[in-house]
Protein backbone atom coordinates (compact mmCIF):
# COMPACT_ATOMS: atom_id res chain seq x y z
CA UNK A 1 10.07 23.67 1.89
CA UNK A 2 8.42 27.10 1.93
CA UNK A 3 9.26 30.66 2.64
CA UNK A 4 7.19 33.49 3.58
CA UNK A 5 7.91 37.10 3.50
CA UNK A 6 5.53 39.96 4.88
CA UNK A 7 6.51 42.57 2.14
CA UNK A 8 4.56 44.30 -0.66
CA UNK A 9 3.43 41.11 -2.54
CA UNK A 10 3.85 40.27 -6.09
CA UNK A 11 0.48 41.09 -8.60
CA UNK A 12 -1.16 37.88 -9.84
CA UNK A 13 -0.44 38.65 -13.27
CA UNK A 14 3.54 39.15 -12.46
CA UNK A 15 4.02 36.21 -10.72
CA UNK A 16 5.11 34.02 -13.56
CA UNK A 17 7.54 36.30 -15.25
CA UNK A 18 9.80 36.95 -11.89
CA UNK A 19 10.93 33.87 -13.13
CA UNK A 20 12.67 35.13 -16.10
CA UNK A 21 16.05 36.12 -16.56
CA UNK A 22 16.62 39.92 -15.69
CA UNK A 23 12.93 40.49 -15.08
CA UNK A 24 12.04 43.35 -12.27
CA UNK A 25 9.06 44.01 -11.29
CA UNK A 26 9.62 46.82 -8.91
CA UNK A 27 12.55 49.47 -10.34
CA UNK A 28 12.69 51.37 -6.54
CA UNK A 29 14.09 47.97 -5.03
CA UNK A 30 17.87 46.74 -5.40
CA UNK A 31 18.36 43.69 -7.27
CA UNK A 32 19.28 42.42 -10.86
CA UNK A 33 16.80 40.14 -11.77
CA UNK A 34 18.34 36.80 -11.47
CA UNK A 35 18.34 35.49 -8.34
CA UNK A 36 14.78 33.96 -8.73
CA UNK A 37 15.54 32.81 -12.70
CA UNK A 38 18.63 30.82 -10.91
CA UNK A 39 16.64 29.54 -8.04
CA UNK A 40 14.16 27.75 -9.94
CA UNK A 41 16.49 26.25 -12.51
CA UNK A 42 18.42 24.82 -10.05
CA UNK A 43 14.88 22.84 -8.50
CA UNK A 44 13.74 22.45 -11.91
CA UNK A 45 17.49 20.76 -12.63
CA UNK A 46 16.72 18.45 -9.48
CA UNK A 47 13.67 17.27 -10.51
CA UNK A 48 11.69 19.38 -7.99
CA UNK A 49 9.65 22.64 -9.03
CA UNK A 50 8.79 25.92 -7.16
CA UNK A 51 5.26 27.63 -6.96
CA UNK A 52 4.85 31.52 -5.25
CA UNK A 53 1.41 32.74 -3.68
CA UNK A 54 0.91 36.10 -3.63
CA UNK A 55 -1.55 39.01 -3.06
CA UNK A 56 -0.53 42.41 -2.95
CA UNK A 57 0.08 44.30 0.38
CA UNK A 58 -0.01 40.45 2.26
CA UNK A 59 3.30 39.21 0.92
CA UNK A 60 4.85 35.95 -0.57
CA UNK A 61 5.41 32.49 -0.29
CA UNK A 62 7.81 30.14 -2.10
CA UNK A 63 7.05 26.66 -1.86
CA UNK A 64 10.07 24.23 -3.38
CA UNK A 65 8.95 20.64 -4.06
CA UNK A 66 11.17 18.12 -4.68
């Protein structure tokens, strides 16, 4: 499965650590930091894993294998 969005993007070197529990990247945008830390322990719990694309300005995609 994958998901796109057409927002800011996520910097290459950031795109790890928006894995991590309470980790923001962007402070102007609402959010607490663990939505995406829950998201891929629960794939990562199923066996599957999740990989994000990214350039800034283009957007983001999620893809969940599993």
């Amino acid at each position: 499965m994958s998901v796109r969005d057409s927002g800011r993007g996520i910097a290459e070197d950031k795109q790890e650590m928006i894995f991590t529990r309470y980790t923001r990247i962007s402070k102007d945008v609402e959010g607490t930091g663990v939505g995406l830390f829950i998201v891929k322990r629960m794939v990562e719990d199923g066996g599957g894993k999740i990989e994000v694309e990214s350039s800034l300005g283009e957007g983001t995609t999620f893809k969940v294998y599993l």
